[in-house]
PDB file of N, CA and C in Angstrom:
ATOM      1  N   UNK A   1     -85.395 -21.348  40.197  1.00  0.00           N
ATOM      2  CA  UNK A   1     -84.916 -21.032  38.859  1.00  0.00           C
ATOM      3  C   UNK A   1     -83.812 -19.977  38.922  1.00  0.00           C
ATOM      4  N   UNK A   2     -83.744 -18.855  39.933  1.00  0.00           N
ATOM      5  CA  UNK A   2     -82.840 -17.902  40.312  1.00  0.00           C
ATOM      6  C   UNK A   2     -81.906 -18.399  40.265  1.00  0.00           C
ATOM      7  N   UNK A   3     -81.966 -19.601  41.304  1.00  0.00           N
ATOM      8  CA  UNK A   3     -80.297 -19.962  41.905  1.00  0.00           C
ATOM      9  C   UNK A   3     -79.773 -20.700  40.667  1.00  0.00           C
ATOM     10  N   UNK A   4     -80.597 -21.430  39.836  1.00  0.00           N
ATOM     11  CA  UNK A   4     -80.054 -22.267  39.004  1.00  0.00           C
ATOM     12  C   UNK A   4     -78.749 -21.276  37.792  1.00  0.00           C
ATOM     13  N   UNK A   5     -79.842 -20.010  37.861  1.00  0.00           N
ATOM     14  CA  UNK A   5     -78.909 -18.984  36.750  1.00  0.00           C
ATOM     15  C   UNK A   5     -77.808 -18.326  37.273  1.00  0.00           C
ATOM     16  N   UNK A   6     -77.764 -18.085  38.649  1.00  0.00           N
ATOM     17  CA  UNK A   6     -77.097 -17.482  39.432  1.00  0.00           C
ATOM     18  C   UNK A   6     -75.753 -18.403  39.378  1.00  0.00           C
ATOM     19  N   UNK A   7     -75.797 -19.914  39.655  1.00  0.00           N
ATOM     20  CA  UNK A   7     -75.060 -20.933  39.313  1.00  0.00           C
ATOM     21  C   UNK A   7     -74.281 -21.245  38.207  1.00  0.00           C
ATOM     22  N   UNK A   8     -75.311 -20.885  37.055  1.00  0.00           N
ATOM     23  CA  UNK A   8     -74.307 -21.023  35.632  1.00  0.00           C
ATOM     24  C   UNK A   8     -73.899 -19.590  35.342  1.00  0.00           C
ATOM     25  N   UNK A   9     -74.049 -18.648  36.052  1.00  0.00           N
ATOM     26  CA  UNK A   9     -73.712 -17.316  35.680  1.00  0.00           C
ATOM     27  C   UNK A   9     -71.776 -17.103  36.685  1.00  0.00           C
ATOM     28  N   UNK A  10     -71.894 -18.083  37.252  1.00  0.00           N
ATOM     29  CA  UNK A  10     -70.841 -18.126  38.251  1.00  0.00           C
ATOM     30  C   UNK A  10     -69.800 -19.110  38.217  1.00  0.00           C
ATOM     31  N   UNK A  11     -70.407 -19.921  37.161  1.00  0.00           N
ATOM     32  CA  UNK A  11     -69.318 -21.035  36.476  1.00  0.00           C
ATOM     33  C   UNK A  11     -68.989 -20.362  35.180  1.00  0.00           C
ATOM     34  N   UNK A  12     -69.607 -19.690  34.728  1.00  0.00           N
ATOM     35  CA  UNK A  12     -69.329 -19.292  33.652  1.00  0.00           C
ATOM     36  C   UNK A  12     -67.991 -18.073  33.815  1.00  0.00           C
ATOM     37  N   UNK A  13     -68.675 -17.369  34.999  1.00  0.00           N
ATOM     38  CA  UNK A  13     -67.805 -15.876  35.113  1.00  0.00           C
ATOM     39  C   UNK A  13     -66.210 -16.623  36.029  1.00  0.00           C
ATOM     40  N   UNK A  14     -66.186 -17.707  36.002  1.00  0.00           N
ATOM     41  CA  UNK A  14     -64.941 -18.721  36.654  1.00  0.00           C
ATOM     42  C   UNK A  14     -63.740 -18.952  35.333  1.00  0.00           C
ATOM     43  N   UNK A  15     -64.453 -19.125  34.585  1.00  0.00           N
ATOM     44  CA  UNK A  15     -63.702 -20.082  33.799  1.00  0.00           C
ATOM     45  C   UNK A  15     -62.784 -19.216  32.773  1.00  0.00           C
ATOM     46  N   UNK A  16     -61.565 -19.240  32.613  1.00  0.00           N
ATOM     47  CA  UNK A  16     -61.061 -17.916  32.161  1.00  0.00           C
ATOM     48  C   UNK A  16     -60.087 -17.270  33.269  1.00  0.00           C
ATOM     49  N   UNK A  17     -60.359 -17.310  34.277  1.00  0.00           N
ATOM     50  CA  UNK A  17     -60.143 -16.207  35.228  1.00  0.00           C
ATOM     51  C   UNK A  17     -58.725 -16.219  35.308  1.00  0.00           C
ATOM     52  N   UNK A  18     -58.207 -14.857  35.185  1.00  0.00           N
ATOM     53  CA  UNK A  18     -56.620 -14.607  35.668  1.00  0.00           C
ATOM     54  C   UNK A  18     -56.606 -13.845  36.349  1.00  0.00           C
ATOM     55  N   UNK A  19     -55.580 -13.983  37.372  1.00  0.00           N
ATOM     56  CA  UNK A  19     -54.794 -12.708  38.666  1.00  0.00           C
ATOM     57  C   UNK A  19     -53.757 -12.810  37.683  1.00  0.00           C
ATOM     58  N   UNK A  20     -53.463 -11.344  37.687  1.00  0.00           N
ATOM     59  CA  UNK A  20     -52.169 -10.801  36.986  1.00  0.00           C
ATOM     60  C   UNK A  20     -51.250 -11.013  38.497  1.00  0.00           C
ATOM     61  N   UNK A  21     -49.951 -11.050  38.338  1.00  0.00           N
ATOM     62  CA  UNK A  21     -49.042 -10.642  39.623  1.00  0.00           C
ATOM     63  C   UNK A  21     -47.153 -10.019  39.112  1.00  0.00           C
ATOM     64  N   UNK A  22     -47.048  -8.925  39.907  1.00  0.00           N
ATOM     65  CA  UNK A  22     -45.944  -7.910  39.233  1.00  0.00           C
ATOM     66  C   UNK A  22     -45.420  -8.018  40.318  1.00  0.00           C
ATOM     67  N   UNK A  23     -43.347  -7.997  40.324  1.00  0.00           N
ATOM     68  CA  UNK A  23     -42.675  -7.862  41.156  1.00  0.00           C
ATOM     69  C   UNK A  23     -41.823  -6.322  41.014  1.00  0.00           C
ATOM     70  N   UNK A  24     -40.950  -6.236  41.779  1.00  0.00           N
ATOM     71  CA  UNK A  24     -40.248  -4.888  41.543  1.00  0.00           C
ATOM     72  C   UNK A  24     -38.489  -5.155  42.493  1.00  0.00           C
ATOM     73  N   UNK A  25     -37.836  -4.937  41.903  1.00  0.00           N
ATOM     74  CA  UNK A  25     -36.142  -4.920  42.496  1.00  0.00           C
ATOM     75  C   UNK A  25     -36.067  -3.511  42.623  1.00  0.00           C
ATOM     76  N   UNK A  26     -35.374  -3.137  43.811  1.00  0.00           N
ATOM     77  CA  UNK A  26     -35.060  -2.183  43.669  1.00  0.00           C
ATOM     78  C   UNK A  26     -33.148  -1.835  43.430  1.00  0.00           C
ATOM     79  N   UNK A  27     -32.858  -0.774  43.024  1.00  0.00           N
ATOM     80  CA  UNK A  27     -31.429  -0.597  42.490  1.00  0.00           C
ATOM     81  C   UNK A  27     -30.059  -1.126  42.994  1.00  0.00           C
ATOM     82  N   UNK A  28     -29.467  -1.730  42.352  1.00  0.00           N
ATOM     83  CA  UNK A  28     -27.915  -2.498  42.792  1.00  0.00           C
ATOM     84  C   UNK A  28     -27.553  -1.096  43.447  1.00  0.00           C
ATOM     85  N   UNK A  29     -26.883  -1.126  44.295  1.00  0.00           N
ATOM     86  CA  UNK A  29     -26.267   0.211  45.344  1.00  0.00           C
ATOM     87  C   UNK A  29     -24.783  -0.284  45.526  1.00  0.00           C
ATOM     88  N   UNK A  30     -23.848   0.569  45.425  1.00  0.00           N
ATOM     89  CA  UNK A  30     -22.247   0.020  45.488  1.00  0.00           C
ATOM     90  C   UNK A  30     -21.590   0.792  45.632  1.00  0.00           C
ATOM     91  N   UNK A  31     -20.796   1.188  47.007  1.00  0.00           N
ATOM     92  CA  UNK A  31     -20.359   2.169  47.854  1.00  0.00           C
ATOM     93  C   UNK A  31     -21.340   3.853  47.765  1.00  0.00           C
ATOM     94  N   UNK A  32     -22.503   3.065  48.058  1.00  0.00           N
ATOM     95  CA  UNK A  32     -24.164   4.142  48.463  1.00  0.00           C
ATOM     96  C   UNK A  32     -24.186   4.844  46.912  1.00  0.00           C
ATOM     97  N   UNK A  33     -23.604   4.452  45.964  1.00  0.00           N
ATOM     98  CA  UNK A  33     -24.144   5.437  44.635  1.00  0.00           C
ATOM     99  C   UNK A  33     -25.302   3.974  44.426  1.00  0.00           C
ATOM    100  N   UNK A  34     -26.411   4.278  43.479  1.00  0.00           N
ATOM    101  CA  UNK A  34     -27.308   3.631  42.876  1.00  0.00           C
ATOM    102  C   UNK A  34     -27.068   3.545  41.352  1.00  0.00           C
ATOM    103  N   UNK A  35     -27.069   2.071  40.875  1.00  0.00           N
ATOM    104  CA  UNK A  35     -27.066   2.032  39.827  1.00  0.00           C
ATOM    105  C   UNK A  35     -27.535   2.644  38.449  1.00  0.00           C
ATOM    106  N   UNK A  36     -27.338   3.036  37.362  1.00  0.00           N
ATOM    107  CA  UNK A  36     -28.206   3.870  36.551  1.00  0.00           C
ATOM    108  C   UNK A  36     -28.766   3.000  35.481  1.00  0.00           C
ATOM    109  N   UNK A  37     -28.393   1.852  35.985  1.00  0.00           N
ATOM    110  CA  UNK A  37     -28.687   0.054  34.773  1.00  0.00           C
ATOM    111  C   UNK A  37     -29.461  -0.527  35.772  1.00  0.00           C
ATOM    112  N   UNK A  38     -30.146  -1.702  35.230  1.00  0.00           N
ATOM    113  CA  UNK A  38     -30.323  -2.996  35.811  1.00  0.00           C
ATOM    114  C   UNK A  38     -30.135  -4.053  35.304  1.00  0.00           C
ATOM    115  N   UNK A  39     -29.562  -4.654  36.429  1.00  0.00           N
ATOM    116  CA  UNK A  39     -29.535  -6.221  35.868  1.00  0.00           C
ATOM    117  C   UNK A  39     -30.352  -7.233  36.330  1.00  0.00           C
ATOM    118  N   UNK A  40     -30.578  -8.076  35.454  1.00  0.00           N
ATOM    119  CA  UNK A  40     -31.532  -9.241  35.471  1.00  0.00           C
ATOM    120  C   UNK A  40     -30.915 -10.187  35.181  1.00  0.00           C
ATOM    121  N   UNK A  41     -30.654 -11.519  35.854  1.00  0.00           N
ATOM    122  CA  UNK A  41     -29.814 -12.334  35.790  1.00  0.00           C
ATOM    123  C   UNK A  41     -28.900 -12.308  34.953  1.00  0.00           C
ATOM    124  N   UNK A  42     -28.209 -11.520  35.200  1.00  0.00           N
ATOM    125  CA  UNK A  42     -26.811 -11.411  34.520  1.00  0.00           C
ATOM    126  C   UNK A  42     -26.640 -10.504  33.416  1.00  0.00           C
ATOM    127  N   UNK A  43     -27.819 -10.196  33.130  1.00  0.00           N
ATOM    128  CA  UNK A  43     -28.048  -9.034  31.957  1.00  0.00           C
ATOM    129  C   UNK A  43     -27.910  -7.973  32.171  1.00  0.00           C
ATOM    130  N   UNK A  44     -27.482  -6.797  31.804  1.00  0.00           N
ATOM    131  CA  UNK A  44     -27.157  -5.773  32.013  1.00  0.00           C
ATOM    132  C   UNK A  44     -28.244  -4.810  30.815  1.00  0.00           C
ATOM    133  N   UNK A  45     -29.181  -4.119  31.608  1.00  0.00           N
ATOM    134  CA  UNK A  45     -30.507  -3.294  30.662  1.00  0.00           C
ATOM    135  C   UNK A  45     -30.216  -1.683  30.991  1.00  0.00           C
ATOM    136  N   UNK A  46     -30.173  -1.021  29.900  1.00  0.00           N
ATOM    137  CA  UNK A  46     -30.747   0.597  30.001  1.00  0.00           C
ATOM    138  C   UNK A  46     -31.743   1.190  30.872  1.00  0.00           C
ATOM    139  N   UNK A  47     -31.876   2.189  31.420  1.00  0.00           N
ATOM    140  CA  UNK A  47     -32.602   2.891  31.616  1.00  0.00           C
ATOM    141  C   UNK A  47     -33.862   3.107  30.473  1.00  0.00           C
ATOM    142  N   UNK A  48     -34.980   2.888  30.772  1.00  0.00           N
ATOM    143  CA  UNK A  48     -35.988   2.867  29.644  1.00  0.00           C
ATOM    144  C   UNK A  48     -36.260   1.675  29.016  1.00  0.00           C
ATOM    145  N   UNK A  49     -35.518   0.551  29.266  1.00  0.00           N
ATOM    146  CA  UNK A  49     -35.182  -0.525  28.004  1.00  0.00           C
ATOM    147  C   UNK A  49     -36.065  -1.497  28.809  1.00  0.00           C
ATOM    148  N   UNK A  50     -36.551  -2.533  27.764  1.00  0.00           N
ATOM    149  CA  UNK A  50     -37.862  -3.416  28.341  1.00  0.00           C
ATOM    150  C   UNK A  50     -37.328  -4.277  28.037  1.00  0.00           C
ATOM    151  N   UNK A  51     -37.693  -5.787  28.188  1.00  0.00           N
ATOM    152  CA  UNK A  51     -37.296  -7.338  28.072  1.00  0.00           C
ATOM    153  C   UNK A  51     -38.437  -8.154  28.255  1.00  0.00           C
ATOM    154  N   UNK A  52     -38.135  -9.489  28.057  1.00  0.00           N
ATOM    155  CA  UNK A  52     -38.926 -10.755  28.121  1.00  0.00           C
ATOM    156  C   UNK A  52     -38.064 -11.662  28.592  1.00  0.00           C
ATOM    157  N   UNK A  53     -38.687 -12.145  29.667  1.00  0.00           N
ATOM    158  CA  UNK A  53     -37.901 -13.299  30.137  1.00  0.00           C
ATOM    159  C   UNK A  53     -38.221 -14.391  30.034  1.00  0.00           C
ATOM    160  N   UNK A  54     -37.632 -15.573  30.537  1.00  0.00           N
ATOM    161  CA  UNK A  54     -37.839 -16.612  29.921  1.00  0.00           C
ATOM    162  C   UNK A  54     -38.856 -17.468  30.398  1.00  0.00           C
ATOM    163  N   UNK A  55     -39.454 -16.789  31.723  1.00  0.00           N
ATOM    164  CA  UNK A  55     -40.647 -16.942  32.837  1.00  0.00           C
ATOM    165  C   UNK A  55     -42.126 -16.556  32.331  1.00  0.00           C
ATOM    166  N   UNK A  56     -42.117 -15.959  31.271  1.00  0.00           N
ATOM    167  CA  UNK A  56     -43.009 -15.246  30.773  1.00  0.00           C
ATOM    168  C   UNK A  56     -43.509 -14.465  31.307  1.00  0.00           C
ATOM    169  N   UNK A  57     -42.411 -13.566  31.552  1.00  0.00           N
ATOM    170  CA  UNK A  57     -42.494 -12.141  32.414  1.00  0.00           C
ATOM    171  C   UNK A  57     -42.268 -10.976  31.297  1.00  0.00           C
ATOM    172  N   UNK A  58     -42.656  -9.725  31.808  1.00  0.00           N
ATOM    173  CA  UNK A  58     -42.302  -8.437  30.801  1.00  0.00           C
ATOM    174  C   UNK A  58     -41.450  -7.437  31.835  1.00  0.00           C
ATOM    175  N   UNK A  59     -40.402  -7.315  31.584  1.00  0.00           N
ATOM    176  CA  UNK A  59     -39.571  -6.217  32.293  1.00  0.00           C
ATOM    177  C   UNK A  59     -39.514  -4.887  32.350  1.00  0.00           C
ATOM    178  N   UNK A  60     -39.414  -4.115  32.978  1.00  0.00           N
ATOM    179  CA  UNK A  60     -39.080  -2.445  32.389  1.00  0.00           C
ATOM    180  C   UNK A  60     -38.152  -2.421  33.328  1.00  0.00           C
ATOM    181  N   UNK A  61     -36.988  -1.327  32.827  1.00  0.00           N
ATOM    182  CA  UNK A  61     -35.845  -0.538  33.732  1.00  0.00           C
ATOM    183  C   UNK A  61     -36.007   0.372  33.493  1.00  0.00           C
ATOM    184  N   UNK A  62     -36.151   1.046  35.391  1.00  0.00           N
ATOM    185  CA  UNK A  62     -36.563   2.537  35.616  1.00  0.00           C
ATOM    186  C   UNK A  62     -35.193   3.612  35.524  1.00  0.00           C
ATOM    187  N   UNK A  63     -35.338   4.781  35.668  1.00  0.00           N
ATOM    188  CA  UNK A  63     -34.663   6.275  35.830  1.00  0.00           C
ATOM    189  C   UNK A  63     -33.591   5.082  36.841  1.00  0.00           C
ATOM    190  N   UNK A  64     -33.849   5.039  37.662  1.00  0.00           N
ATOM    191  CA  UNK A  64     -33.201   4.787  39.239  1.00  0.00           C
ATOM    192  C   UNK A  64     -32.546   3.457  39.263  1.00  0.00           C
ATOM    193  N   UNK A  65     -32.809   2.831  38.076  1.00  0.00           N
ATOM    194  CA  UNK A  65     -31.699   1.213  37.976  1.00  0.00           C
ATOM    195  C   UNK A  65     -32.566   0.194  38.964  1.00  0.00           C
ATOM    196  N   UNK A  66     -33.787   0.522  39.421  1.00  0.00           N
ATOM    197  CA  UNK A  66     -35.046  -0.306  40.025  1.00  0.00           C
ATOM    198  C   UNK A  66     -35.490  -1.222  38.594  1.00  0.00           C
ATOM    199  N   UNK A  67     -36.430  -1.906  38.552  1.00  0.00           N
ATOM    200  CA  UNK A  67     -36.639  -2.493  37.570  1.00  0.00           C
ATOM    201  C   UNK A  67     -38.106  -3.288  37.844  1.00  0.00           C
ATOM    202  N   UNK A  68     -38.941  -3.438  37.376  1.00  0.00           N
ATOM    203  CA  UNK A  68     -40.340  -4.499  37.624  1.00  0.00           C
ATOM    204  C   UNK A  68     -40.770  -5.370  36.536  1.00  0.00           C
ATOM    205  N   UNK A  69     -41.079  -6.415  36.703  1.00  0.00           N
ATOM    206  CA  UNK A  69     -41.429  -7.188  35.634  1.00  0.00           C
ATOM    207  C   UNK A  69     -43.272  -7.960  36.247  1.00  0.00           C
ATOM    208  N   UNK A  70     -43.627  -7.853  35.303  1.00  0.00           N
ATOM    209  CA  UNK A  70     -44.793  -8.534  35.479  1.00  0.00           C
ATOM    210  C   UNK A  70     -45.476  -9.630  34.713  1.00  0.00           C
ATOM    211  N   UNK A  71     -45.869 -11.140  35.270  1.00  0.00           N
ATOM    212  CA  UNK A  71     -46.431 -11.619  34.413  1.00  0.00           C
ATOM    213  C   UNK A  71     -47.043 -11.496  32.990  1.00  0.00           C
ATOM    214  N   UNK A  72     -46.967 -12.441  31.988  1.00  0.00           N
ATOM    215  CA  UNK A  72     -48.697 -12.389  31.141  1.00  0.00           C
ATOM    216  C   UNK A  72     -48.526 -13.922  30.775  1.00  0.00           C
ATOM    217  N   UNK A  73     -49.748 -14.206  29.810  1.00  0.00           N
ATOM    218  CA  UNK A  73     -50.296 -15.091  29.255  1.00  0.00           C
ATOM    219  C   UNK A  73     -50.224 -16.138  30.271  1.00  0.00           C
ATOM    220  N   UNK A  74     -50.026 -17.382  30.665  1.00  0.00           N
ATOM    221  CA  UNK A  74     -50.707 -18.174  31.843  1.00  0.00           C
ATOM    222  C   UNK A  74     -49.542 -17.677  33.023  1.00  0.00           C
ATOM    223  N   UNK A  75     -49.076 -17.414  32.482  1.00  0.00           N
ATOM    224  CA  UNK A  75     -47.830 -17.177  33.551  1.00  0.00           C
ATOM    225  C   UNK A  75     -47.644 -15.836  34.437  1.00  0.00           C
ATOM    226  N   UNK A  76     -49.674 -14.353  34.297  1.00  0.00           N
ATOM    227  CA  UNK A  76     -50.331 -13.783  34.701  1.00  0.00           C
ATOM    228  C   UNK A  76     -50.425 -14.365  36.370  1.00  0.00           C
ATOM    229  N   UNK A  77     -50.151 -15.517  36.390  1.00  0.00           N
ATOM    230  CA  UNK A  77     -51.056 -15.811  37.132  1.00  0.00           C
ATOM    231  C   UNK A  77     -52.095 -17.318  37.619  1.00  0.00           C
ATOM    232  N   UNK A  78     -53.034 -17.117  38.343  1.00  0.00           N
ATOM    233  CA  UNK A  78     -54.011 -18.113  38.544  1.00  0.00           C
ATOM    234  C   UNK A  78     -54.886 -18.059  37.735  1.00  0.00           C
ATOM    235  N   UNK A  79     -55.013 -19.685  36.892  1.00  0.00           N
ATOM    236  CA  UNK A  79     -55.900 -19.874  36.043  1.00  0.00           C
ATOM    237  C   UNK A  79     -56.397 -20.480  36.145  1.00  0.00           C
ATOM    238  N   UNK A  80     -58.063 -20.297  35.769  1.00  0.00           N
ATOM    239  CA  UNK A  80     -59.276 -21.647  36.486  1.00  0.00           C
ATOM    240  C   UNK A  80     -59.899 -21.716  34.905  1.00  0.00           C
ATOM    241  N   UNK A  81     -59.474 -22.942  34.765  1.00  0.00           N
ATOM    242  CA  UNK A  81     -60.961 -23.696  33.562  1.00  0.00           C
ATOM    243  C   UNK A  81     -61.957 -24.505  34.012  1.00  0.00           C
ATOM    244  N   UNK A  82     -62.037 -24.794  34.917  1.00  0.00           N
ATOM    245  CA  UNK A  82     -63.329 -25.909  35.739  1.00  0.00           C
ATOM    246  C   UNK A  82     -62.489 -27.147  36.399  1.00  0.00           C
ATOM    247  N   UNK A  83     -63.522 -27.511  37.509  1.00  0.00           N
ATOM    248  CA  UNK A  83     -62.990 -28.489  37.653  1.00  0.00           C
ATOM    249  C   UNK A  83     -62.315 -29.834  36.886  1.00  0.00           C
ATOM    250  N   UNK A  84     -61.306 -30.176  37.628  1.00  0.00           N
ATOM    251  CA  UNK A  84     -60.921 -31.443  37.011  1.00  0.00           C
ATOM    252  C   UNK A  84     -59.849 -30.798  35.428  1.00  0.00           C
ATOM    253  N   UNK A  85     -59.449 -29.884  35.532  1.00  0.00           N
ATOM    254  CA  UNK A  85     -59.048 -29.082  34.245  1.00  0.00           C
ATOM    255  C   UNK A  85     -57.534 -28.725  34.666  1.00  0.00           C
ATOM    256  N   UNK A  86     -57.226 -28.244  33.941  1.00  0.00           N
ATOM    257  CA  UNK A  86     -56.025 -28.126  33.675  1.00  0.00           C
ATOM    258  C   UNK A  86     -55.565 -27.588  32.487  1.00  0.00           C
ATOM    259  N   UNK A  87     -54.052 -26.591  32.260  1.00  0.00           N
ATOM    260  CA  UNK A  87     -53.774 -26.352  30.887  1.00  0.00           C
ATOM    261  C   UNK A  87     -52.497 -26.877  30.625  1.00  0.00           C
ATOM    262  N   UNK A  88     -52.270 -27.499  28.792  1.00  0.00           N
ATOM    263  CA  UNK A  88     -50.894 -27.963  28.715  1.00  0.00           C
ATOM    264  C   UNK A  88     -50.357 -26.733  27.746  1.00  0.00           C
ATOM    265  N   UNK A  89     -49.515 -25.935  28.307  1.00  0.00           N
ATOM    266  CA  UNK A  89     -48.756 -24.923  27.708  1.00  0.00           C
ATOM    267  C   UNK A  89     -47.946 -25.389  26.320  1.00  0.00           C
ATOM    268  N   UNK A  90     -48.025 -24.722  25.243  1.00  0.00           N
ATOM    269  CA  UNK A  90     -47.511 -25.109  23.957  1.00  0.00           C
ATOM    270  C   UNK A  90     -45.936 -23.920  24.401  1.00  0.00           C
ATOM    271  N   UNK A  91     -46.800 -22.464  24.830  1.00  0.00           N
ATOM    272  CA  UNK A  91     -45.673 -21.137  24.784  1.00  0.00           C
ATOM    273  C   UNK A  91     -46.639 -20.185  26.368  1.00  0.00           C
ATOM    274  N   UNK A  92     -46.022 -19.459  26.184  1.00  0.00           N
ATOM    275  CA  UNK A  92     -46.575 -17.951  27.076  1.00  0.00           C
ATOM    276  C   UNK A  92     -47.994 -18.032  26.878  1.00  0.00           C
ATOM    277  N   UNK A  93     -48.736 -18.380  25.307  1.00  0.00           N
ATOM    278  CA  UNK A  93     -49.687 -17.716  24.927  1.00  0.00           C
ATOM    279  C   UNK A  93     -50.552 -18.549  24.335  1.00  0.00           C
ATOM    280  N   UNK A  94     -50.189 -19.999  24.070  1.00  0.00           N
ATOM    281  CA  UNK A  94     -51.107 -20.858  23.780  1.00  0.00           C
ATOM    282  C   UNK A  94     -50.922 -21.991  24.404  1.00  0.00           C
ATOM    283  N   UNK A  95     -51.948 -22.444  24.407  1.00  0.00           N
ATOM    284  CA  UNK A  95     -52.108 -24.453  25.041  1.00  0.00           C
ATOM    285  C   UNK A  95     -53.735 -25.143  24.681  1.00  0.00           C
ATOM    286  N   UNK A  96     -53.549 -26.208  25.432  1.00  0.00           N
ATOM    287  CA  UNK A  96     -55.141 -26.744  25.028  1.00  0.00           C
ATOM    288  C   UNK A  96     -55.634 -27.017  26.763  1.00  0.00           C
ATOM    289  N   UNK A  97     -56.828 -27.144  26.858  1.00  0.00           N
ATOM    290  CA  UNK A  97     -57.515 -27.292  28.269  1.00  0.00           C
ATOM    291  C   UNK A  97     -56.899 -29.279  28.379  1.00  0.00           C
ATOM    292  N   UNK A  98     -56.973 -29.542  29.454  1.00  0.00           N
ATOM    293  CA  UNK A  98     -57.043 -31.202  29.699  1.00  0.00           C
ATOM    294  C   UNK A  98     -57.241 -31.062  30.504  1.00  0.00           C
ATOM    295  N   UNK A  99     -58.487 -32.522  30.304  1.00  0.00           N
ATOM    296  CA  UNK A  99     -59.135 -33.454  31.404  1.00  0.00           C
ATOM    297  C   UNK A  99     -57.771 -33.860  32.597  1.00  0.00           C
ATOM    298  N   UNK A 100     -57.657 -33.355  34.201  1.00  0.00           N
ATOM    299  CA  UNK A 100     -56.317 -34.068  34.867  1.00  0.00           C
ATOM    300  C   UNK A 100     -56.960 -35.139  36.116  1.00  0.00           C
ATOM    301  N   UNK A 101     -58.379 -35.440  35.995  1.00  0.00           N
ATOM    302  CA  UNK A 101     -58.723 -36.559  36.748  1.00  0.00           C
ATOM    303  C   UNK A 101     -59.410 -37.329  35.998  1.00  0.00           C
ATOM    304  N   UNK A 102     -59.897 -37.604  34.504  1.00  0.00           N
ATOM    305  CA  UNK A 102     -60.494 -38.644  34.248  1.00  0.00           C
ATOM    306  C   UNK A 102     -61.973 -38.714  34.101  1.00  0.00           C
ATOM    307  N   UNK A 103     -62.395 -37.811  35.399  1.00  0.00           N
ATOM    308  CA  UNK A 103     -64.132 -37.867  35.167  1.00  0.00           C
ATOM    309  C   UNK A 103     -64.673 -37.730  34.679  1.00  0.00           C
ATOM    310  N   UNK A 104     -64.100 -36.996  33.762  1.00  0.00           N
ATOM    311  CA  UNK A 104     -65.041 -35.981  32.430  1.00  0.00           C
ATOM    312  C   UNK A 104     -65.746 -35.158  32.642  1.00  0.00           C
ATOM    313  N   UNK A 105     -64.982 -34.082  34.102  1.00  0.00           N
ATOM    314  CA  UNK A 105     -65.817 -32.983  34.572  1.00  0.00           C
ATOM    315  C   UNK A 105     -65.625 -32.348  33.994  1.00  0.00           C
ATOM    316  N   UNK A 106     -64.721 -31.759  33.203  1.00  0.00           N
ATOM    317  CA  UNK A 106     -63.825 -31.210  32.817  1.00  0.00           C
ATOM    318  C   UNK A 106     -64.363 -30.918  31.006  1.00  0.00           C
ATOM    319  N   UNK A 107     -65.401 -29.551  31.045  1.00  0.00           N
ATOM    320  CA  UNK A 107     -66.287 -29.325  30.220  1.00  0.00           C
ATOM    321  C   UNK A 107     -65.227 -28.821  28.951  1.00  0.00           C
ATOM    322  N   UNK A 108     -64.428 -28.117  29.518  1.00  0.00           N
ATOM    323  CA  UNK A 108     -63.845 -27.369  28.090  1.00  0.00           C
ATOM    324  C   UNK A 108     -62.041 -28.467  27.860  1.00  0.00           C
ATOM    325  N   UNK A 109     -61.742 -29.669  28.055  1.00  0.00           N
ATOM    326  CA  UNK A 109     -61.070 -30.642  27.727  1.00  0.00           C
ATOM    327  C   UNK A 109     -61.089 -30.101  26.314  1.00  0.00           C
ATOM    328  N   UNK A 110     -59.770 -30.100  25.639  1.00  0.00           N
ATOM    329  CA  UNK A 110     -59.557 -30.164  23.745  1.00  0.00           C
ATOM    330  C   UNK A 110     -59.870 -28.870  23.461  1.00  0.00           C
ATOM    331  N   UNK A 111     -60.235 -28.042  24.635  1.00  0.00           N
ATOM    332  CA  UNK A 111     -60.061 -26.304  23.716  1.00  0.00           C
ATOM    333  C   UNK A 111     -58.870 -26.038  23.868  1.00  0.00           C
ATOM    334  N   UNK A 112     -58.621 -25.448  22.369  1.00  0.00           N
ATOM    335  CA  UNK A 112     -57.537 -24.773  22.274  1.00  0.00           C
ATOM    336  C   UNK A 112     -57.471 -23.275  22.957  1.00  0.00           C
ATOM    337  N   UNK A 113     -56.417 -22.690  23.813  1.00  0.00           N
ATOM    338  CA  UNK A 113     -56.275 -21.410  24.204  1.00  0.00           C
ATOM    339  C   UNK A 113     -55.366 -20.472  23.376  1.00  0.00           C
ATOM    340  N   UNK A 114     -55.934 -19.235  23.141  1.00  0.00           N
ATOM    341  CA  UNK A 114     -55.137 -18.445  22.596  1.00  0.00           C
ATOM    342  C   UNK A 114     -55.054 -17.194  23.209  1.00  0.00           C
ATOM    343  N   UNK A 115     -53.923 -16.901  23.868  1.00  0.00           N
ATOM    344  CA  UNK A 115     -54.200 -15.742  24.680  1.00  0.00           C
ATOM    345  C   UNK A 115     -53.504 -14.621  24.065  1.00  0.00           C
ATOM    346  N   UNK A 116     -54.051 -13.198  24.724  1.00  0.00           N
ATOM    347  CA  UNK A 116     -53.071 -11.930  23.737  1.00  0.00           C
ATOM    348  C   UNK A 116     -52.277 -11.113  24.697  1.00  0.00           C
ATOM    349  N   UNK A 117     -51.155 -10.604  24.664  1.00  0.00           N
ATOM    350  CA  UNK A 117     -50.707  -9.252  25.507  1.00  0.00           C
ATOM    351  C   UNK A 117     -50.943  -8.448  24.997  1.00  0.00           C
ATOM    352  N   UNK A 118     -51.263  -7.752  25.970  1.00  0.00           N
ATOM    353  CA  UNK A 118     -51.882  -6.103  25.796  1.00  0.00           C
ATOM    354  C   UNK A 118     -50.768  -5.161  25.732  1.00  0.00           C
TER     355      UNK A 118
END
């Protein structure tokens, strides 16, 4: 009876699951001075100044013209709804679960997702 709960306690604590993942540039350098901007494909950002890209990333530009952006909403990352599952992205922040083999393993098929940034 243990293992049985231990089992749905472990499909359960699955389903949902995101790895966030964050990158970082460091400063355009041009004859050894460091930039006091950054650019992001072609954009040119402030010091302090934040963005959204079109990756569904969140940007910040540092003091030093470095810059990091980090995932959210499915684009956090690795996302598990159960086997046989899958999500069809509407935006960044919503979609519905789908069945992507047919079997009908695929318990949460037709939920809608609504995700939030923090």
């Amino acid at each position: 009876m243990n293992s049985i709960i231990l089992f749905v306690t472990v499909i359960l604590l699955s389903a949902n699951q995101i790895s966030a993942y964050c990158f970082f540039n460091g400063p355009e350098i041009s004859d050894g001075v460091a930039a006091t901007f950054c650019t992001y494909n072609g954009q040119t950002y402030d010091e302090g100044e934040s963005w959204d890209t079109d990756n569904c990333e969140e940007c910040h530009c540092m003091e030093s013209g470095a810059f990091s952006c980090c995932g959210y909403g499915f684009h956090a990352g690795t996302m598990s709804y159960g086997i046989g599952c899958d999500i069809e992205q509407f935006d960044c922040l919503t979609g519905v679960v789908i069945d992507t083999d047919g079997n009908g393993l695929c318990e949460m098929a037709g939920h809608q997702i609504q995700l939030t940034r923090s």
